[in-house]
Protein backbone atom coordinates (compact mmCIF):
# COMPACT_ATOMS: atom_id res chain seq x y z
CA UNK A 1 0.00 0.00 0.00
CA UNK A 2 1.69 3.11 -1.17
CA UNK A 3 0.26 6.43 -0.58
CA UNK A 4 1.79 10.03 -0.66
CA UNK A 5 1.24 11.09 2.88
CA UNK A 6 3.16 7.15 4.27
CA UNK A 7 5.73 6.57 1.85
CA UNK A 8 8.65 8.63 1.28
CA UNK A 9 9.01 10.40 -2.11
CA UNK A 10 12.35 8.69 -3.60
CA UNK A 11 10.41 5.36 -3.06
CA UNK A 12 7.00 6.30 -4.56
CA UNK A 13 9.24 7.52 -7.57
CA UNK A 14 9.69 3.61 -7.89
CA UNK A 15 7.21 2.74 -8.68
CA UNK A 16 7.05 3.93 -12.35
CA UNK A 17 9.85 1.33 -12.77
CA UNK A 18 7.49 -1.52 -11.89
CA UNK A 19 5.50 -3.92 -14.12
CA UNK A 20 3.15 -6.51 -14.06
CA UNK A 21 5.02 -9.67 -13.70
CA UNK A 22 8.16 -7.81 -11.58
CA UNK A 23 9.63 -9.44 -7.77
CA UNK A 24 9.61 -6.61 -5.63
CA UNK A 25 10.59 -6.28 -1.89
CA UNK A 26 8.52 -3.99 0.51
CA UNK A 27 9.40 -3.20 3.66
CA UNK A 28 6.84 -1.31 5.69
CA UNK A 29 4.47 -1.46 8.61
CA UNK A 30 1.68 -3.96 8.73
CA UNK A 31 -1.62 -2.42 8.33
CA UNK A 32 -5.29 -3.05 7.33
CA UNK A 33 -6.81 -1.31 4.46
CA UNK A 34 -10.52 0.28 5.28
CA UNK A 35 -11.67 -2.45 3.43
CA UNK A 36 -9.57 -4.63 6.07
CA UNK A 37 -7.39 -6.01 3.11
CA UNK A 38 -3.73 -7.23 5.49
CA UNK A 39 -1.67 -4.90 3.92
CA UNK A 40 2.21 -3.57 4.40
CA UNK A 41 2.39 0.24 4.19
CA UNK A 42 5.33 0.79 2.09
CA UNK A 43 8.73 2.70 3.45
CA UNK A 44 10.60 1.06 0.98
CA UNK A 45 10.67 -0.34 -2.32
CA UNK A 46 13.18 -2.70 -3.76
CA UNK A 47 13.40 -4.39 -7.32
CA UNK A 48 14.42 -7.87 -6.57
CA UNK A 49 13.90 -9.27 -9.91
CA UNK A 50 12.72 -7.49 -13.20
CA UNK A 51 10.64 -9.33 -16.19
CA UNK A 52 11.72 -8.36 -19.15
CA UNK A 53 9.20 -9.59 -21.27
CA UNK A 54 5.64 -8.78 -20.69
CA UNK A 55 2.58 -11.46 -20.06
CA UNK A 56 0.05 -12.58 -21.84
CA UNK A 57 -2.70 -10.04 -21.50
CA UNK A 58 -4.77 -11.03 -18.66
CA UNK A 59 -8.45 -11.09 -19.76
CA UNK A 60 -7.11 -13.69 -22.87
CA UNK A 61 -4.65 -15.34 -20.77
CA UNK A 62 -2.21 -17.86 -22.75
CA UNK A 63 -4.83 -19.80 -24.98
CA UNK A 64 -1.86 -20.91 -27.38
CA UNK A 65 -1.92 -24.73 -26.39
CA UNK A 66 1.81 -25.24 -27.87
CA UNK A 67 3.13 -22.54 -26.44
CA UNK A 68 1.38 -23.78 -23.01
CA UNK A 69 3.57 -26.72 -23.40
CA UNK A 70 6.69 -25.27 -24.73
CA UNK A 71 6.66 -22.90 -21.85
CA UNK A 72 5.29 -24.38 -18.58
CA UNK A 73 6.59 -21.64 -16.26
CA UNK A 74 4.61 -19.03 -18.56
CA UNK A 75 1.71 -21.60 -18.68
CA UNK A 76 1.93 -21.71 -14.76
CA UNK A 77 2.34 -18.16 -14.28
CA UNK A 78 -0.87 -17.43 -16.25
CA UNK A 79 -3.51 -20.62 -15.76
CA UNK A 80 -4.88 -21.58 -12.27
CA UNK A 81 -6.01 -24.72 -13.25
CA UNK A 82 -2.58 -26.00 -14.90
CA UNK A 83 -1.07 -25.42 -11.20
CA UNK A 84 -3.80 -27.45 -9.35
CA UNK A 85 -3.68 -29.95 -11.89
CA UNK A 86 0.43 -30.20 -11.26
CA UNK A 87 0.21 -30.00 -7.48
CA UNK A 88 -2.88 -32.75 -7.89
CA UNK A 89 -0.32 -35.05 -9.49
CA UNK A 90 2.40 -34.28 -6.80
CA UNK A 91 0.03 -35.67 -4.24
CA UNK A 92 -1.26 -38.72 -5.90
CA UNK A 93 1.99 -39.86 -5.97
CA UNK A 94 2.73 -38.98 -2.47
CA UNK A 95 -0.46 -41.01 -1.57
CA UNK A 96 0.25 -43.69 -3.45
CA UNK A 97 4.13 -43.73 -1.83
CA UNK A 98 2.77 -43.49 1.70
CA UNK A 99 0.02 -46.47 1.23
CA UNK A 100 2.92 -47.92 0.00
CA UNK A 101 5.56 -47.68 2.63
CA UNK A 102 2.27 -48.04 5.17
CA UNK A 103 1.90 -51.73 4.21
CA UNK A 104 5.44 -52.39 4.80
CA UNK A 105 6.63 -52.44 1.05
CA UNK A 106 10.17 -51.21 0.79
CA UNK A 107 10.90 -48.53 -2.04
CA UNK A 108 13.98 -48.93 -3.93
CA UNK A 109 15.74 -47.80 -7.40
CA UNK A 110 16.91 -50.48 -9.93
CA UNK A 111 18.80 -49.29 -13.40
CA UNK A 112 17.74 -46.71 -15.85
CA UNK A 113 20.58 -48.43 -18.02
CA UNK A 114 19.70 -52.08 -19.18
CA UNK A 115 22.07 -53.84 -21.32
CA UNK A 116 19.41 -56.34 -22.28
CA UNK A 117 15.91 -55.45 -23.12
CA UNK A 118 13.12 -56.61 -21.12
CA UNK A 119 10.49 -56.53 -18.70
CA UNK A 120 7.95 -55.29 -21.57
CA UNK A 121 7.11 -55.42 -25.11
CA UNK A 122 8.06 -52.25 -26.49
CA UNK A 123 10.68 -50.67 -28.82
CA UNK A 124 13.78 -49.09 -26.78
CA UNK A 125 15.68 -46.18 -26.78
CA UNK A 126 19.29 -46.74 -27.29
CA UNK A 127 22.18 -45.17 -26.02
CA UNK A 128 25.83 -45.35 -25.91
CA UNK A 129 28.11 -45.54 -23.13
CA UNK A 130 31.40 -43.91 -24.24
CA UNK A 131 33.89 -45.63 -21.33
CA UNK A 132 32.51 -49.03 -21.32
CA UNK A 133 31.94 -48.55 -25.63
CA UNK A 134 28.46 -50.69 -25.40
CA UNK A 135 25.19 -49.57 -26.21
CA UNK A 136 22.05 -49.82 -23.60
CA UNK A 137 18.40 -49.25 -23.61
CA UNK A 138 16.64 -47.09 -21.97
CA UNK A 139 14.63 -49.01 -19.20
CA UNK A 140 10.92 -49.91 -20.83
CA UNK A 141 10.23 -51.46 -17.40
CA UNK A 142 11.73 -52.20 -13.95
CA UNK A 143 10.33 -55.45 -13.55
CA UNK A 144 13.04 -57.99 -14.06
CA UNK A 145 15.30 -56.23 -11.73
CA UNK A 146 12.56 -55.51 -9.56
CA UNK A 147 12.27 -59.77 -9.49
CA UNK A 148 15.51 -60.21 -9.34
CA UNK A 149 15.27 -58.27 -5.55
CA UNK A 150 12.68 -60.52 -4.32
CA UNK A 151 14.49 -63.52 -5.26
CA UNK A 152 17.61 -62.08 -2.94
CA UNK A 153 14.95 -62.06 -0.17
CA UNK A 154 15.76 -57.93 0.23
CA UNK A 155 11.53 -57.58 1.45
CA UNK A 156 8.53 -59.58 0.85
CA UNK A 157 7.45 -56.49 -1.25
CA UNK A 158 9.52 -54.04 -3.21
CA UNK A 159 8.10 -51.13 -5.38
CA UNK A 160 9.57 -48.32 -7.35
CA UNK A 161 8.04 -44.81 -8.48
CA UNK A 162 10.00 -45.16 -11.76
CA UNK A 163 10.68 -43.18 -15.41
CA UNK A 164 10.53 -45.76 -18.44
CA UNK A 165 11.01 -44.72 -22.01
CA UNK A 166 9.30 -46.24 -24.91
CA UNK A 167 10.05 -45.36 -28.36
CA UNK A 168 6.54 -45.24 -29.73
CA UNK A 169 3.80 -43.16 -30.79
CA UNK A 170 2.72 -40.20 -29.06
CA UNK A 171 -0.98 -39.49 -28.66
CA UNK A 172 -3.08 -37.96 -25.36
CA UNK A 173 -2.95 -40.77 -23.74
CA UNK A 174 1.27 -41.62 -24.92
CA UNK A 175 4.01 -39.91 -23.84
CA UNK A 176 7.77 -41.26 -24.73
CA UNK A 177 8.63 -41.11 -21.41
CA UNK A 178 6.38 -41.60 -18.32
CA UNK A 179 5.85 -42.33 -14.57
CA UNK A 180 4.78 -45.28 -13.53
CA UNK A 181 4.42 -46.62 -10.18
CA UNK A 182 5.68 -51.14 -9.96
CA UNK A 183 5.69 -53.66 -7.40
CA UNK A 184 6.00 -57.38 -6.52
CA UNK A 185 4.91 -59.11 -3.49
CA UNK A 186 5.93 -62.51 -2.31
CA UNK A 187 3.28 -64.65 -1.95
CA UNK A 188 0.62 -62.99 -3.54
CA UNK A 189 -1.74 -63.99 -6.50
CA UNK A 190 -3.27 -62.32 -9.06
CA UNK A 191 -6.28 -62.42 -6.96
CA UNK A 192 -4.71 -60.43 -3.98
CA UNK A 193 -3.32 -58.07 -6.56
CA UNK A 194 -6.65 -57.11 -7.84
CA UNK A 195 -8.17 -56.54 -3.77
CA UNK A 196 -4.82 -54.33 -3.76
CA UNK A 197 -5.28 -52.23 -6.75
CA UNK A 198 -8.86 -51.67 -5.69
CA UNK A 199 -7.84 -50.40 -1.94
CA UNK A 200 -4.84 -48.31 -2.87
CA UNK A 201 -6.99 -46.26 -6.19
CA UNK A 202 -10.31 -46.12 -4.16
CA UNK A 203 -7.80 -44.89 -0.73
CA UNK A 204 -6.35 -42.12 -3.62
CA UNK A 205 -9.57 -41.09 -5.29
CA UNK A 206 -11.61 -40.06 -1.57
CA UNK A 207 -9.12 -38.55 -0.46
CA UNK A 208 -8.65 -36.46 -3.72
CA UNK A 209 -12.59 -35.61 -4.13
CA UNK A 210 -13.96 -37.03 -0.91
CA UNK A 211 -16.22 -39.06 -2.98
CA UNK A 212 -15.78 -42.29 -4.39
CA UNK A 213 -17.62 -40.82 -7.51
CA UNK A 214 -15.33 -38.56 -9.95
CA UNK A 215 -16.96 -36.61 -13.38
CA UNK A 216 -14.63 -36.95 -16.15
CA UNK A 217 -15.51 -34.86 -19.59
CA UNK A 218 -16.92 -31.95 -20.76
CA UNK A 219 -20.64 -31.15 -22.26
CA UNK A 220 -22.16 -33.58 -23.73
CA UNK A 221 -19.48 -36.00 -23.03
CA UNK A 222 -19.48 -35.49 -19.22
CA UNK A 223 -19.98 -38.84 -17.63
CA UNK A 224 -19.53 -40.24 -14.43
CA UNK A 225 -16.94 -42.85 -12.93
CA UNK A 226 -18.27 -44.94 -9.98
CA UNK A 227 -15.02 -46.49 -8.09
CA UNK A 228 -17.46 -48.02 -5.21
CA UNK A 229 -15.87 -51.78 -4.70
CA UNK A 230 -16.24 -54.06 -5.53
CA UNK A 231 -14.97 -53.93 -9.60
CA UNK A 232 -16.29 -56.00 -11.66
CA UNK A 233 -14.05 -58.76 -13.12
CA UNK A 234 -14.43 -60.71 -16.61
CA UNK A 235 -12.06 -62.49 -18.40
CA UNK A 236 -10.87 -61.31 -22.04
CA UNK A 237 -12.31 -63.87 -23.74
CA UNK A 238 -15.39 -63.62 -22.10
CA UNK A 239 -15.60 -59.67 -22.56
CA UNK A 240 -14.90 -60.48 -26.79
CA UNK A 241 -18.06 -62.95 -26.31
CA UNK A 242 -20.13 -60.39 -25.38
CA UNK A 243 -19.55 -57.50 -27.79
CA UNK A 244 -19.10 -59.79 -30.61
CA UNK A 245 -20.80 -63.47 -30.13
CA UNK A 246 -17.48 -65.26 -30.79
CA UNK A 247 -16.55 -67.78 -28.38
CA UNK A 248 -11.98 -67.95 -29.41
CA UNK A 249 -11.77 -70.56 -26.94
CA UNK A 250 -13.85 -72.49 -29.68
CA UNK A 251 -11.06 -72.10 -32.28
CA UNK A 252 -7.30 -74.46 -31.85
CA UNK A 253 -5.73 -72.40 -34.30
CA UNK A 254 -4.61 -68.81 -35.30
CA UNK A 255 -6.17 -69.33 -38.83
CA UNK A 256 -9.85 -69.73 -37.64
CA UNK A 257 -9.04 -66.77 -35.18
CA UNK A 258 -8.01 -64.57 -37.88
CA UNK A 259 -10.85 -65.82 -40.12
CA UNK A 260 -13.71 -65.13 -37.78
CA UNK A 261 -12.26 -61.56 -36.76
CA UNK A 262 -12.12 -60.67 -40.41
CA UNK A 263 -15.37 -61.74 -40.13
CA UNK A 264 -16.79 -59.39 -38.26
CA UNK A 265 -14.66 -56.33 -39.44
CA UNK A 266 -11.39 -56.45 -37.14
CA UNK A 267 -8.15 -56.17 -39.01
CA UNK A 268 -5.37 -58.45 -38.07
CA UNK A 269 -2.26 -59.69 -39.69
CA UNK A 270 -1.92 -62.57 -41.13
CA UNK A 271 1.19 -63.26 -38.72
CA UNK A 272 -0.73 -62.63 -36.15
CA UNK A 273 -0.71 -66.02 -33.41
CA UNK A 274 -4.43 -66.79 -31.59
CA UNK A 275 -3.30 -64.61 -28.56
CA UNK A 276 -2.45 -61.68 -30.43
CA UNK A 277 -6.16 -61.89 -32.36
CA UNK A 278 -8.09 -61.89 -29.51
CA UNK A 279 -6.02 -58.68 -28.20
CA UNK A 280 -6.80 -57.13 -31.87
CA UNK A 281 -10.58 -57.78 -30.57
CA UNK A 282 -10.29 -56.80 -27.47
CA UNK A 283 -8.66 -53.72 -28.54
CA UNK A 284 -11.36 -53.14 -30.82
CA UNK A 285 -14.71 -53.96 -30.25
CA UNK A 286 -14.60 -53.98 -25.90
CA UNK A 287 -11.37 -51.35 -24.69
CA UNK A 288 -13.56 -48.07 -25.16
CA UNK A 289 -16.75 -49.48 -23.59
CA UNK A 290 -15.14 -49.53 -20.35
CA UNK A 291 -15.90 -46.39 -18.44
CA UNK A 292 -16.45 -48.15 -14.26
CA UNK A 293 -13.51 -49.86 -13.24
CA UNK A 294 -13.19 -53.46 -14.88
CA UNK A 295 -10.45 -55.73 -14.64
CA UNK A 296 -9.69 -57.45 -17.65
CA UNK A 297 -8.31 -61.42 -16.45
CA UNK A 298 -6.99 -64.22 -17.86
CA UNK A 299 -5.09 -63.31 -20.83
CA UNK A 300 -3.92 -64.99 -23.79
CA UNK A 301 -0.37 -66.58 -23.17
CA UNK A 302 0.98 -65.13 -26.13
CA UNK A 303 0.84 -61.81 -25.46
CA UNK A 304 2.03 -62.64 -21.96
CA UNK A 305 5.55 -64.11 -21.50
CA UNK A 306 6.33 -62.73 -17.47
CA UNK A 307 2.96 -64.20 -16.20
CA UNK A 308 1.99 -67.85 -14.63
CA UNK A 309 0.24 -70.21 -16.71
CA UNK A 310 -3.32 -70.31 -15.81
CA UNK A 311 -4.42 -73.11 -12.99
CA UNK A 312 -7.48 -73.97 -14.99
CA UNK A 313 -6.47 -73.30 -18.82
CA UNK A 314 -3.19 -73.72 -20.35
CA UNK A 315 -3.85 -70.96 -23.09
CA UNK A 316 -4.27 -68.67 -21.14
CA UNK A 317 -2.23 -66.13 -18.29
CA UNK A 318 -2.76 -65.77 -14.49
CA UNK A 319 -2.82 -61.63 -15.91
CA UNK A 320 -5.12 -59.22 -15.37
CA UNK A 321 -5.49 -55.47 -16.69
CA UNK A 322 -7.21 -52.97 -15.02
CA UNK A 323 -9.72 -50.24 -17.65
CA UNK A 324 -11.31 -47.09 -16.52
CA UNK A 325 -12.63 -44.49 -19.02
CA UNK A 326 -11.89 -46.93 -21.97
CA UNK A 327 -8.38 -46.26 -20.64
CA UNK A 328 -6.07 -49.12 -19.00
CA UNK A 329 -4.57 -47.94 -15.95
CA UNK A 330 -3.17 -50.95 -14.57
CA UNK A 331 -1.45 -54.32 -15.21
CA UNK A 332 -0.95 -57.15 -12.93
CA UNK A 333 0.34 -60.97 -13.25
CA UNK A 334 0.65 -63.94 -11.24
CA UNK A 335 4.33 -63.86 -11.52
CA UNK A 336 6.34 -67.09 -13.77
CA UNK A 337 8.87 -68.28 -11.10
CA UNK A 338 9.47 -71.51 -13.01
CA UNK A 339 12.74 -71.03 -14.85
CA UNK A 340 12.58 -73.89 -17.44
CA UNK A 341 8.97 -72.26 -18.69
CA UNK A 342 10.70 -69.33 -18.69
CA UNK A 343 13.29 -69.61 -20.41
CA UNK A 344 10.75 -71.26 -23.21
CA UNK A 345 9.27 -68.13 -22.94
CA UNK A 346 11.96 -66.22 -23.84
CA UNK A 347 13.14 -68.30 -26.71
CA UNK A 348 9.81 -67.71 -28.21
CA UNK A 349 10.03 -63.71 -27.92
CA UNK A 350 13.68 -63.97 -29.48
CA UNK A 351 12.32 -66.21 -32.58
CA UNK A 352 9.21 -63.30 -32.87
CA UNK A 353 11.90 -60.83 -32.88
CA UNK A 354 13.92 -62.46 -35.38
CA UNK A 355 11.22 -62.48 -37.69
CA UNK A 356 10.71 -59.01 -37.17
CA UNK A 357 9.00 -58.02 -34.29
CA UNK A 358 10.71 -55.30 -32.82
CA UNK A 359 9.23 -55.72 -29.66
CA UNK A 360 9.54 -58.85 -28.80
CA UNK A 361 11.79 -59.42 -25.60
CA UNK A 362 15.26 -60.76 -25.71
CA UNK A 363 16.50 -63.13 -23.52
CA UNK A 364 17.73 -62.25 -20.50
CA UNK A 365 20.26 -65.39 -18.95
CA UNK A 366 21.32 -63.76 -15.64
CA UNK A 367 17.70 -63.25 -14.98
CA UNK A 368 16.91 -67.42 -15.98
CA UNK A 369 19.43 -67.92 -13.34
CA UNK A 370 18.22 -66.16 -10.92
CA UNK A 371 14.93 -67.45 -11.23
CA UNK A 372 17.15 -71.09 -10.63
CA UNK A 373 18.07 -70.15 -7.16
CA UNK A 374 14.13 -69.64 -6.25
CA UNK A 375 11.62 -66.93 -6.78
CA UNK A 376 9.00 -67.27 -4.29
CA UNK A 377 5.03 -66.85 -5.30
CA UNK A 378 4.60 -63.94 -6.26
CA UNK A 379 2.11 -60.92 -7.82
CA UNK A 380 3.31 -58.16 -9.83
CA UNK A 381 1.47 -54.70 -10.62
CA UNK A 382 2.33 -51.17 -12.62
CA UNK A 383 -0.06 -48.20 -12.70
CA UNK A 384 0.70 -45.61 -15.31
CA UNK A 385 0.98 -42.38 -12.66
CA UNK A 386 0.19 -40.23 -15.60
CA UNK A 387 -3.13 -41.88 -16.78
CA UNK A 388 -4.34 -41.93 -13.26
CA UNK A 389 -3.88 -38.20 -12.91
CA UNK A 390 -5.52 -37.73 -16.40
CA UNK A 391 -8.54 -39.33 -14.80
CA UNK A 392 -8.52 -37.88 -11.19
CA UNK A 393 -8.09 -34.03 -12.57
CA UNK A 394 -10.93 -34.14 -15.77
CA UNK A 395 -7.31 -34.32 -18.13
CA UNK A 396 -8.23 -35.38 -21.47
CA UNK A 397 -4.34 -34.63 -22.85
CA UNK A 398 -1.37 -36.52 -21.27
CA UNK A 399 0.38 -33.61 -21.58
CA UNK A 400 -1.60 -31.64 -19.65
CA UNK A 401 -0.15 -33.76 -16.45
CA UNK A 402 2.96 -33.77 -17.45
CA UNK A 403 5.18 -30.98 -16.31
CA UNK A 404 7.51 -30.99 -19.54
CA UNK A 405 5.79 -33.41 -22.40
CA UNK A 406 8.21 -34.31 -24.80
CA UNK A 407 7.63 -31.96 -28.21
CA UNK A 408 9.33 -31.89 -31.69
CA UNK A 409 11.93 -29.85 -31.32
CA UNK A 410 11.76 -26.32 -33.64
């Protein structure tokens, strides 16, 4: 509060040198204004840090959605909602770390730096390492060192709040690199996983909203997400039986698969195995219809390689995926501790990749072995962090929830 009869004359002469967006230092008295606004009633004025480029006019505000990106700070400086929707994220993951450490699960780090790709199906960064003259990938998951720590008995559960990097599309739901929370506990099922990821989203989403209801849209495409438990659970194949009438346990090969998706309008290619076509279905004709929380179960075994044969059906995965909002947000297995399986495993992803998939896994020995000395029963999980903020803050961009969202460069 400046005013000519309080403040001194050499400081009120500062103030022509002041502009929106300056840091300025006032030193004063502490005072209320008539309108008993808490006010300091200057005696002196100091420039602590001058802008010297001016802000987006107020009334527009920064509407530019590329330059929102581009330049967060300006973004933050100008758009209340952007900072809630930042600080939201901040806190889910703080939630989510706490629940965490609350249940006794120990948080550790495992390598950014893998020298063998695995732990996912996805194409890799590479980069070099000028000392030891090798190239490595750029982690596309923690998982096989995250195994590898429950095998050395380090905690019956282990998680990691953890960057991965996959060298795919980008879209508003895909971001090159993104946060994603893992874990593995000993002596868990696939079962226990999915009680787990029920307790620890519903624990996040009340005490986000205070409601176990959230609204997610805008207009006419508002709709509401009801994450009251219990969620329902259907298997894949199950889920493709209802939207479609096709029953692909019916078929023993990848031909009649292929044959009856074609049949019903679903592109797949022809090298596609059984697994892989009732994924293309999946994908297709069930993904989007999934607004309450569902988890997907018992998936193919080709499209599976980490996860435990099924007790009751050889085909098919102790695996489970989690969908909200058409979206998946989480992924979960029954964890393959048998070694020799394993390793079969593996030797099929390296024959896929030799033929040309470029995602296929490759195989990882040191991890066979330690998978020889004993990895107890165990359930593994991931939740893509980023997702789940989409859907907790009304985000329909991932990069909206990302602080800096990888951008073409100019």
């Amino acid at each position: 509060f400046c005013h000519k009869d309080r403040s001194p004359a050499e400081e009120l002469e500062k103030l022509k040198l002041f502009d929106i967006g300056d840091i300025i230092g006032v030193k004063g008295k502490i005072r209320r204004t008539p309108r008993g606004e808490l006010s300091i009633s200057a005696l002196e004025l100091t420039m602590v840090t001058k802008s010297l480029l001016p802000l987006p006019e107020k009334y527009h505000g920064l509407s530019d959605i590329e330059q929102r990106y581009r330049q967060r700070y300006l973004d933050l400086i100008m758009n209340e909602d952007s900072r809630d929707t930042l600080r939201a994220r901040s806190k889910i993951i703080s939630m989510i770390r706490r629940f965490m450490e609350d249940m006794g699960a120990l948080e550790v780090e495992t390598p950014m730096l893998h020298g063998i790709l695995g732990g996912a199906s996805a194409k890799p960064f590479v980069t070099h390492h000028n000392a030891l003259d090798s190239d490595f990938y750029l982690r596309v998951a923690p998982e096989l060192h995250l195994k590898r720590l429950i095998v050395g008995g380090l905690a019956d559960a282990v998680f990691e709040i953890n960057r991965c990097f996959r060298n795919e599309g980008i879209s508003i739901k895909h971001n090159p690199e993104f946060t994603s929370i893992e874990a593995y506990h000993a002596y868990k099922d696939y079962f226990d996983i999915m009680d787990l990821i029920e307790e620890l989203v519903c624990h996040v989403v009340q005490a986000l909203h205070g409601s176990l209801k959230v609204t997610f849209g805008e207009g006419d495409k508002t709709h509401e997400i009801d994450f009251t438990r219990p969620w329902r659970r259907v298997s894949m194949v199950d889920l493709v039986k209802e939207q479609t009438g096709i029953d692909f346990l019916s078929f023993d090969t990848a031909a009649q698969a292929q044959e009856a998706a074609k049949g019903v309008g679903v592109h797949v290619d022809v090298k596609s195995n059984w697994g892989q076509v009732v994924e293309a279905m999946f994908d297709e004709r069930c993904e989007h219809t999934l607004i309450n929380p569902t988890h997907v179960t018992d998936h193919p075994m080709d499209i599976s390689p980490l996860a435990k044969t099924h007790r009751e059906n050889p085909r098919l995965v102790e695996r489970f995926e989690t969908f909200c909002n058409g979206w998946e947000i989480a992924n979960a297995f029954t964890e393959l501790n048998d070694p020799k399986v394993q390793r079969e495993r593996f030797e099929g992803q390296v024959a896929a990749r030799e033929a040309g998939d470029d995602e296929a896994q490759m195989l990882d020995e040191d991890f066979v072995t330690a998978l020889e000395y004993g990895l107890p029963p165990c359930g593994g999980w991931g939740i893509g962090l980023d997702r789940l903020t989409m859907l907790l803050t009304n985000s329909s961009n991932i990069r909206d929830v990302i602080c800096f969202p990888t951008l073409k460069p100019k």
